[in-house]
Protein backbone atom coordinates (compact mmCIF):
# COMPACT_ATOMS: atom_id res chain seq x y z
CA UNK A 1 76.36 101.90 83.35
CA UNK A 2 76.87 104.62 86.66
CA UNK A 3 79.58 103.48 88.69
CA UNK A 4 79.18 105.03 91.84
CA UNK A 5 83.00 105.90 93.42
CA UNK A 6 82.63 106.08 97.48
CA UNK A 7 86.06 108.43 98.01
CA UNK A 8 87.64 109.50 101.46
CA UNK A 9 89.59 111.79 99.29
CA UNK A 10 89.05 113.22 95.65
CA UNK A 11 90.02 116.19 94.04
CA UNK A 12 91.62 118.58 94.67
CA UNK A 13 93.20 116.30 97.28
CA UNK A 14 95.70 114.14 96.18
CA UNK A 15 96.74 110.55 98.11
CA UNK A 16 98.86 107.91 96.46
CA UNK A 17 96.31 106.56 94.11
CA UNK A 18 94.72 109.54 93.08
CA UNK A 19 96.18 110.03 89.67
CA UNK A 20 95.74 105.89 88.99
CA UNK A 21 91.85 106.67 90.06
CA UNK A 22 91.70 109.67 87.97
CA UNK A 23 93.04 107.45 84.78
CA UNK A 24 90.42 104.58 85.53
CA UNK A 25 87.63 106.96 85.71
CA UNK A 26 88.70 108.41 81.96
CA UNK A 27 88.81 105.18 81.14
CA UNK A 28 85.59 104.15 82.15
CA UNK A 29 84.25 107.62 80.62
CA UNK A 30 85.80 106.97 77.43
CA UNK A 31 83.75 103.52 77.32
CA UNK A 32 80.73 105.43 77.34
CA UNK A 33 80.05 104.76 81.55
CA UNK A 34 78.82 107.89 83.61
CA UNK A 35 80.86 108.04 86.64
CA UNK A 36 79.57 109.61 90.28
CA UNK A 37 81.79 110.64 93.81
CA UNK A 38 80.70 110.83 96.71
CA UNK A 39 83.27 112.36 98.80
CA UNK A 40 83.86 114.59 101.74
CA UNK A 41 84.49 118.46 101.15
CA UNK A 42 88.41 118.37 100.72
CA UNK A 43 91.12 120.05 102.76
CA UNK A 44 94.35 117.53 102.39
CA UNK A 45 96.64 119.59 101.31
CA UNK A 46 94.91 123.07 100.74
CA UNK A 47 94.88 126.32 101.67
CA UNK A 48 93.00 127.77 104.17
CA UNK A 49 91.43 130.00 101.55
CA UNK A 50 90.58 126.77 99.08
CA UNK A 51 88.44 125.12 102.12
CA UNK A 52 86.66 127.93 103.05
CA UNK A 53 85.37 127.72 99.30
CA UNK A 54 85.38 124.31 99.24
CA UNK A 55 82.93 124.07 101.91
CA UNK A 56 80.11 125.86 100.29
CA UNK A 57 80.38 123.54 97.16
CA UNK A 58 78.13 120.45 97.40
CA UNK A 59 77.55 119.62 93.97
CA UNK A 60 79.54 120.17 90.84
CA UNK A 61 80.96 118.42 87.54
CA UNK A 62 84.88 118.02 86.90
CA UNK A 63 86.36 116.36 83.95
CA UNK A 64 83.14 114.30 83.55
CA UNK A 65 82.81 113.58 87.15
CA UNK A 66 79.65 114.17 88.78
CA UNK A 67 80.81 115.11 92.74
CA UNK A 68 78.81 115.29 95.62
CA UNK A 69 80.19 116.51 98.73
CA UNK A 70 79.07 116.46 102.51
CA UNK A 71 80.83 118.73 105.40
CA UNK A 72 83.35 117.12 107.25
CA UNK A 73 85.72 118.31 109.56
CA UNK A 74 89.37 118.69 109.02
CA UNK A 75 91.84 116.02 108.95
CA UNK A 76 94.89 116.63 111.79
CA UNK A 77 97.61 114.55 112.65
CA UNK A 78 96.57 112.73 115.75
CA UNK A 79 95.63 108.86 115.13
CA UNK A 80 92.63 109.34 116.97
CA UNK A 81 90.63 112.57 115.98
CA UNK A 82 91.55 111.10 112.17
CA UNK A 83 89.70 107.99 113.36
CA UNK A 84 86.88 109.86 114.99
CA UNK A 85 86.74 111.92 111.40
CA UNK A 86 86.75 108.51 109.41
CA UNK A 87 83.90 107.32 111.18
CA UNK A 88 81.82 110.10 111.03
CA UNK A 89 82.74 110.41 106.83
CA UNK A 90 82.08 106.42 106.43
CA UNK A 91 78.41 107.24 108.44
CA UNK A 92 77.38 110.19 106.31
CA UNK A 93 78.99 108.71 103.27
CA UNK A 94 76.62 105.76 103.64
CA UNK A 95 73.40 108.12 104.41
CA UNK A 96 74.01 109.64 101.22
CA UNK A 97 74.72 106.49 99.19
CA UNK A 98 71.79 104.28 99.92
CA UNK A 99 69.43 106.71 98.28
CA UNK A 100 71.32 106.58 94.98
CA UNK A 101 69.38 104.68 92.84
CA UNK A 102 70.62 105.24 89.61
CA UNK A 103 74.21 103.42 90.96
CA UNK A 104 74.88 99.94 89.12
CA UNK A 105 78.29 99.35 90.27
CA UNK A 106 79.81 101.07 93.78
CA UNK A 107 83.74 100.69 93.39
CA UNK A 108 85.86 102.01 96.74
CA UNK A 109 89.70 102.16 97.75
CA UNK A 110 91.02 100.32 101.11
CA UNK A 111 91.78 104.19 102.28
CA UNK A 112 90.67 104.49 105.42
CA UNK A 113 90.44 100.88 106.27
CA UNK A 114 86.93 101.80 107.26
CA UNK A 115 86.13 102.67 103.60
CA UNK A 116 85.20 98.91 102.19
CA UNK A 117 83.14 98.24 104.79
CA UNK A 118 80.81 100.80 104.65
CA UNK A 119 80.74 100.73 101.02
CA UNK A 120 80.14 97.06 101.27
CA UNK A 121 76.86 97.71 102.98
CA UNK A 122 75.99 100.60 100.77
CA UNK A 123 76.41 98.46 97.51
CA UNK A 124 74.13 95.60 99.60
CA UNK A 125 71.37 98.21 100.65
CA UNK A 126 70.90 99.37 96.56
CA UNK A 127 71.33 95.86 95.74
CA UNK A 128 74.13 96.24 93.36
CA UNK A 129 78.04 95.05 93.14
CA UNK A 130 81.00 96.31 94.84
CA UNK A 131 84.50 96.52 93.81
CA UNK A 132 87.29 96.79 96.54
CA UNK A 133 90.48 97.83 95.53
CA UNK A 134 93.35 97.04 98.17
CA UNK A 135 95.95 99.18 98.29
CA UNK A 136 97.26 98.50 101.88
CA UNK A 137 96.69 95.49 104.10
CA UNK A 138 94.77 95.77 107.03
CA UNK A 139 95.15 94.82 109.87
CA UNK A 140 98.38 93.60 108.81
CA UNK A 141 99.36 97.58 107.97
CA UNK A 142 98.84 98.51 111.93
CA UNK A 143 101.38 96.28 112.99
CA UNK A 144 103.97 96.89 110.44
CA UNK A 145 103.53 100.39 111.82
CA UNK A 146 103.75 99.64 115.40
CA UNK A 147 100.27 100.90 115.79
CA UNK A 148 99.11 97.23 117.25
CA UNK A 149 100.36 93.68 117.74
CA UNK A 150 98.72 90.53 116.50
CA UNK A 151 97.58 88.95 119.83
CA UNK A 152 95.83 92.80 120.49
CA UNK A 153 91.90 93.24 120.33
CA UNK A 154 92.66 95.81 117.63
CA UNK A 155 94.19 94.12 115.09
CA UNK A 156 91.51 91.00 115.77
CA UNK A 157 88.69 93.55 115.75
CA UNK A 158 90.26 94.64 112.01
CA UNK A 159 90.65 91.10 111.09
CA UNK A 160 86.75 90.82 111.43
CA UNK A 161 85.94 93.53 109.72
CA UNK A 162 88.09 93.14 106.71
CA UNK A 163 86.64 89.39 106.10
CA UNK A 164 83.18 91.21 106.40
CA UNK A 165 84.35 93.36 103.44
CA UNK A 166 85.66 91.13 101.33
CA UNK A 167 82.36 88.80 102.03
CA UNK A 168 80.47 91.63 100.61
CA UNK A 169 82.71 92.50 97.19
CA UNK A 170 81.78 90.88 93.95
CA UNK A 171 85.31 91.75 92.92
CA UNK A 172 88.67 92.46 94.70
CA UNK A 173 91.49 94.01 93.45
CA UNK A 174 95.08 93.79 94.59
CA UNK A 175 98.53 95.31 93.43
CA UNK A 176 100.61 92.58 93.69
CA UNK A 177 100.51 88.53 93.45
CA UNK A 178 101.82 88.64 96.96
CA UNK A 179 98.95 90.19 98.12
CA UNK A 180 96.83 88.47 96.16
CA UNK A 181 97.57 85.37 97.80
CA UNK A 182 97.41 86.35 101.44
CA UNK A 183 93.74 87.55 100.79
CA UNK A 184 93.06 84.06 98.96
CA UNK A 185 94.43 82.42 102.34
CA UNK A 186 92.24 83.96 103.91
CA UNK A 187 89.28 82.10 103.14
CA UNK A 188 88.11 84.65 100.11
CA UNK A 189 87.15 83.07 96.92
CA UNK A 190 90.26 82.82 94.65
CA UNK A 191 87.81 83.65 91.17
CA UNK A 192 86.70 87.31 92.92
CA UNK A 193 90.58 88.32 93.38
CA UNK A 194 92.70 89.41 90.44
CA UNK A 195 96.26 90.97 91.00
CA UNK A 196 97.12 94.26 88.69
CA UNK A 197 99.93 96.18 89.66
CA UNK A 198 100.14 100.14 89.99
CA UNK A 199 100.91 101.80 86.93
CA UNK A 200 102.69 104.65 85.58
CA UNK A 201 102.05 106.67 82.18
CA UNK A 202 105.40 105.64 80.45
CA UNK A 203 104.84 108.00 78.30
CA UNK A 204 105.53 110.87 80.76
CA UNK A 205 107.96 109.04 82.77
CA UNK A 206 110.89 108.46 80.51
CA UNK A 207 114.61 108.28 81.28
CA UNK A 208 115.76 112.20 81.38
CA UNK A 209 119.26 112.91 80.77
CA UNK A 210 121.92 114.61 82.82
CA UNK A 211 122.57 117.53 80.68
CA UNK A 212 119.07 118.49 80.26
CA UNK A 213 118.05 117.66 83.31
CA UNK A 214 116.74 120.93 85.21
CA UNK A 215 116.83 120.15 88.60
CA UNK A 216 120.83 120.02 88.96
CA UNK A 217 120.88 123.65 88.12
CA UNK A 218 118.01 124.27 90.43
CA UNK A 219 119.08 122.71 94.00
CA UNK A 220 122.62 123.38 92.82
CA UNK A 221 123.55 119.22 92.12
CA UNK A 222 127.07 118.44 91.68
CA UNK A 223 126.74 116.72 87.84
CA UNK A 224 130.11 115.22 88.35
CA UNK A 225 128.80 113.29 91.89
CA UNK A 226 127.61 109.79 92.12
CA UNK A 227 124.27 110.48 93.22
CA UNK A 228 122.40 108.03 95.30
CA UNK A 229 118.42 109.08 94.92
CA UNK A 230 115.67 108.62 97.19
CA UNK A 231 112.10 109.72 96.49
CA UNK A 232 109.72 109.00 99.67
CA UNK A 233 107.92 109.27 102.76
CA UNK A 234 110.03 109.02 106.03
CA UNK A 235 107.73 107.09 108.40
CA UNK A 236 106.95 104.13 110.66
CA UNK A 237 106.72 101.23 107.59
CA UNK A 238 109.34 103.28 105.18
CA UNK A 239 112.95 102.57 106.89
CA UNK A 240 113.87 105.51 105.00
CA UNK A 241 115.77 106.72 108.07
CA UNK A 242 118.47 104.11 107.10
CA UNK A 243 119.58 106.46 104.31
CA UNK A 244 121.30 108.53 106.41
CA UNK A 245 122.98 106.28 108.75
CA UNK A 246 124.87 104.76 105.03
CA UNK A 247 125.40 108.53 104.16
CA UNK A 248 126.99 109.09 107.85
CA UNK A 249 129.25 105.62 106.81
CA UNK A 250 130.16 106.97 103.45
CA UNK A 251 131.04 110.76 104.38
CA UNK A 252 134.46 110.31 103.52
CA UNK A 253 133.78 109.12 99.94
CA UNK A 254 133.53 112.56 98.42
CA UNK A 255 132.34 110.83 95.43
CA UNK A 256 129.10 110.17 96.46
CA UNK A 257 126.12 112.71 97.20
CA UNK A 258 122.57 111.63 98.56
CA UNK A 259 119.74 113.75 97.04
CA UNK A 260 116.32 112.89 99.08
CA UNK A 261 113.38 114.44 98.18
CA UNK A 262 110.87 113.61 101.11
CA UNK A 263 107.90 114.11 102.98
CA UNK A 264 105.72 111.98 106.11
CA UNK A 265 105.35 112.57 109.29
CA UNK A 266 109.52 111.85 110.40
CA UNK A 267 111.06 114.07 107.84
CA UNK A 268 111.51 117.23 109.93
CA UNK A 269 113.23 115.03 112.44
CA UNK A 270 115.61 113.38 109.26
CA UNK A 271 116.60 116.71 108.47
CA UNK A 272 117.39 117.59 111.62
CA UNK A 273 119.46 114.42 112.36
CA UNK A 274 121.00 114.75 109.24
CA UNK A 275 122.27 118.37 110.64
CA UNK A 276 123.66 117.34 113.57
CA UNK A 277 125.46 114.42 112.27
CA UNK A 278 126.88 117.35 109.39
CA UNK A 279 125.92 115.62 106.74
CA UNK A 280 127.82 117.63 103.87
CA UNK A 281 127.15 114.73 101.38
CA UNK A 282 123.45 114.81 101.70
CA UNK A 283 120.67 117.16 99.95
CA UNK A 284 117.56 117.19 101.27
CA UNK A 285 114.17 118.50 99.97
CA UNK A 286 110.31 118.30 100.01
CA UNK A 287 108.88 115.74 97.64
CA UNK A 288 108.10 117.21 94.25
CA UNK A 289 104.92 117.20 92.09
CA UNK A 290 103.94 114.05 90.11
CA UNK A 291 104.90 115.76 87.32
CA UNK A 292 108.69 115.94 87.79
CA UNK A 293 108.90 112.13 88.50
CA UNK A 294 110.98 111.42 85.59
CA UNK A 295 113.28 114.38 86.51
CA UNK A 296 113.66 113.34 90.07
CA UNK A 297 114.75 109.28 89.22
CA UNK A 298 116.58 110.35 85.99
CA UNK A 299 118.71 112.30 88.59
CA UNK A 300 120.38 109.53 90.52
CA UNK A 301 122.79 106.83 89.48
CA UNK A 302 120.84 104.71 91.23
CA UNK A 303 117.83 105.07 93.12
CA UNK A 304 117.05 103.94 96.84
CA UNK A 305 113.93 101.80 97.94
CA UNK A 306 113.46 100.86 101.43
CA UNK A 307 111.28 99.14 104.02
CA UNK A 308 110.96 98.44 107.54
CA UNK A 309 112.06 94.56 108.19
CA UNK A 310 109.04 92.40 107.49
CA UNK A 311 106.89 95.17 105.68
CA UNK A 312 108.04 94.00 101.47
CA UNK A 313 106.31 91.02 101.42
CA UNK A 314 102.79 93.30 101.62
CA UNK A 315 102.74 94.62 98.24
CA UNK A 316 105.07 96.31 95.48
CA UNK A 317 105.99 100.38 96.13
CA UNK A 318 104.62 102.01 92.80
CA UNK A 319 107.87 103.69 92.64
CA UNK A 320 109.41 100.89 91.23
CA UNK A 321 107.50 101.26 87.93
CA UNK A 322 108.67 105.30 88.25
CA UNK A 323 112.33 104.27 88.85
CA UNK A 324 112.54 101.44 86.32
CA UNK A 325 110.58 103.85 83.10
CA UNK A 326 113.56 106.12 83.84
CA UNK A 327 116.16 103.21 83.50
CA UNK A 328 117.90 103.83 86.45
CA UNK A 329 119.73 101.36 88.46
CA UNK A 330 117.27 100.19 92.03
CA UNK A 331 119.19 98.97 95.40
CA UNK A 332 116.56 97.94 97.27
CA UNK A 333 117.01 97.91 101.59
CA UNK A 334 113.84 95.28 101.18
CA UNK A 335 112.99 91.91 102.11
CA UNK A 336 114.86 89.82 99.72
CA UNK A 337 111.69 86.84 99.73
CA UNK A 338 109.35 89.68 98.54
CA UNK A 339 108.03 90.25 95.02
CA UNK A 340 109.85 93.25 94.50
CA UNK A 341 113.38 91.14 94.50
CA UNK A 342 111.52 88.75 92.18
CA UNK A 343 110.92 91.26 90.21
CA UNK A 344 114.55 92.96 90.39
CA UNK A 345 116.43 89.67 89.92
CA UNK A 346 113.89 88.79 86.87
CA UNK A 347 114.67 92.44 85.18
CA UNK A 348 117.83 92.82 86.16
CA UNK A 349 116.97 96.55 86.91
CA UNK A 350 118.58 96.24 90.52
CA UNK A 351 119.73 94.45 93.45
CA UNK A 352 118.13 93.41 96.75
CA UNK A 353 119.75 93.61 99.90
CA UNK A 354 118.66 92.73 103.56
CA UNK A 355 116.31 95.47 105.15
CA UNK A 356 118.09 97.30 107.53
CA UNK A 357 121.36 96.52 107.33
CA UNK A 358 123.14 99.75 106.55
CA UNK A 359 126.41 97.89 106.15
CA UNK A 360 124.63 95.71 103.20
CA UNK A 361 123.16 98.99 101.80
CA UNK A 362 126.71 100.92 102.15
CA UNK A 363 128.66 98.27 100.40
CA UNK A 364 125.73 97.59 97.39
CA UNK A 365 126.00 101.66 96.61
CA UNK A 366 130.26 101.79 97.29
CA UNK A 367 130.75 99.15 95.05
CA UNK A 368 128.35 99.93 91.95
CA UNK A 369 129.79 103.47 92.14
CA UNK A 370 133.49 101.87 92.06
CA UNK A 371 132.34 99.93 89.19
CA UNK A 372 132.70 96.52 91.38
CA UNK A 373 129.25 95.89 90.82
CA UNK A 374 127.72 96.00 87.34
CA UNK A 375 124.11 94.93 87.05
CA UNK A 376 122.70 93.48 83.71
CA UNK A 377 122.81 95.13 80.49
CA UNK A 378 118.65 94.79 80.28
CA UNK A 379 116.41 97.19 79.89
CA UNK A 380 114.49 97.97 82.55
CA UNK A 381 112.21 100.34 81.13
CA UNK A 382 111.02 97.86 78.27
CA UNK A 383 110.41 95.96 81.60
CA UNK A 384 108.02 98.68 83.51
CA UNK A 385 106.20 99.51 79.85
CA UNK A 386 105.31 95.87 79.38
CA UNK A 387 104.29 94.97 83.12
CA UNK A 388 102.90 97.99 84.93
CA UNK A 389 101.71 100.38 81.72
CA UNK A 390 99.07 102.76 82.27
CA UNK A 391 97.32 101.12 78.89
CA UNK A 392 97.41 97.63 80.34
CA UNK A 393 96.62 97.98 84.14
CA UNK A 394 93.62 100.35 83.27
CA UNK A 395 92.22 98.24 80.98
CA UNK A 396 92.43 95.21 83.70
CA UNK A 397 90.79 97.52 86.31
CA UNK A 398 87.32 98.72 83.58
CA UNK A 399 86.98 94.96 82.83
CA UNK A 400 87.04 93.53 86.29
CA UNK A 401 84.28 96.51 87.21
CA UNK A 402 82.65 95.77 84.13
CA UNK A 403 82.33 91.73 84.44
CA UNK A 404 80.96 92.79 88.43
CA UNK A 405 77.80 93.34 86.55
């Protein structure tokens, strides 16, 4: 079987479910199915030297992969010219699609949000299924953003065209029950919509100890702090700025140091506030490779996940998995209905507190460091390996593709 991957992004580019679409396609491979991108030529995230060569490859073979790239232009910052781009990649992305006749499954990712519809009427013009994979609501995700309100003719306009998409999948994939059930709501066929979570490779995220951990030594980490970590983007949905109003509450606790390693489109401005409120008790860098996950989480005490008021009950951050693997201790800012705190209060990896609230967050992270608060003796890790294991959740993903036959 040729399953036929319609990609905004592929590599070299890397977006948040890159390496989980890298392990399905091994997986797939490994089961004896040939696997085929179409994709743009990249440039998230490269050099200017990388594009230029980039753009004169329109065909070649990676790990197995069969890629086939059309010229697009380059992807900036403003909401608009990155719609404009979207477009014009969903347009040629379809031209190039609807002649592949050797495709027997098209499978696509809800990045853009214009990306299941247009492979939705690919897979219907060869005749064959399609497989959506939700990673991020939409509409929903423009107003937890502030992008657009419900009553607007945006988010109604998206609200059209994501029922059109989901009309047109065989199968539909989302990473969490939660989400799950607000697609079954709304009006989609509960047998076509399976939950499986985002994974992690357990094997290469494992609890790292203090003393050989490398990256004290290498920012210059007090190993004698309690260190509160955060691992993130700072942006509209993320709350992360909350971190440093708690650190700006807590400066006089010379116990405790905040290590964030960040990136989005408001870090620059959290590093400057964090400056001009002199921050001595917080370290802040650029997010590291995928690679040094279980360095980064085995760092902290405990480890920070937040959201924007409203935003949890969407789905479950994939960084849970990362933080739980490592076995250390979660305080979530999140909403405390959302599966997340199901899944905290079930594990006992963590507690939940109300989204921002600095005060709540302040006094969950003063009082585990004072020993005030000790969270159950369960493992956490046995918890991630069992629930969100790279062995498990691939195998969920070939079988649902598989079975769209």
């Amino acid at each position: 079987m040729n399953i036929l991957f319609l990609d905004a992004y592929f590599y070299p580019e890397n977006i948040a479910f890159s390496h989980l679409e890298r392990d399905i396609i091994d997986g797939l491979i490994a089961r004896g199915h040939s696997v085929s991108v179409i994709s743009p030529t990249p440039s998230r995230g490269l050099s200017d030297n990388e594009i230029k060569r980039y753009k004169k490859i329109k065909h070649e073979t990676h790990d197995g992969v069969e890629i086939q790239r059309f010229s697009a232009p380059r992807e900036g910052r403003n909401p608009l010219t990155r719609a404009v781009r979207y477009i014009w990649c969903n347009f040629r992305q379809y031209s190039i699609a609807k002649r592949r006749k050797d495709a027997d499954v098209i499978f696509a990712v809800s990045t853009p949000p214009t990306q299941g519809r247009m492979a939705g009427r690919a897979a219907k013009k060869l005749g064959v299924p399609f497989v959506y994979s939700i990673q991020d609501l939409f509409p929903d995700s423009l107003v937890t953003s502030g992008l657009a309100s419900e009553n607007s003719v945006t988010f109604r306009f998206g609200e059209r065209m994501e029922k059109k998409t989901y009309r047109s999948a065989s199968e539909i994939i989302t990473l969490s029950e939660t989400m799950r059930d607000k697609v079954v709501s709304r009006g989609v066929d509960a047998d076509k919509v399976i939950s499986v979570s985002n994974w992690i490779d357990t094997d290469a995220v494992a609890p790292v100890s203090k003393a050989d951990n490398p990256l004290f030594e290498e920012f210059g980490i007090d190993r004698n702090s309690f260190i509160v970590v955060y691992a993130g983007n700072f942006g509209a949905s993320q709350g992360a700025d909350i971190i440093l109003s708690v650190a700006d509450m807590l400066k006089e606790n010379r116990d405790i140091s905040f290590v964030i390693f960040g990136g989005g489109t408001e870090f620059d401005s959290a590093k400057a506030l964090a400056k001009e409120l002199e921050l001595g008790n917080v370290l802040m860098f650029d997010l590291l490779p995928g690679e040094r996950t279980a360095q980064v989480y085995s760092l902290g005490d405990v480890a920070l996940i937040t959201c924007k008021k409203g935003v949890g009950n969407s789905a479950v951050p994939s960084k849970l998995w990362s933080i739980m693997a490592c076995d250390t201790p979660i305080i979530a800012s999140f909403d405390t209905d959302s599966e997340l705190a199901q899944i905290l209060d079930e594990s006992g990896a963590g507690i939940c507190v109300e989204p921002e609230s600095a005060e709540a967050l302040a006094k969950a992270i003063e009082d585990i460091s004072e020993g005030a608060l000790i969270l159950a003796e369960k493992s956490a890790r046995e918890y991630a390996v069992e629930h969100a294991s790279k062995e498990i959740s691939v195998q969920q993903y070939i079988k649902c593709i598989e079975s769209a036959t």
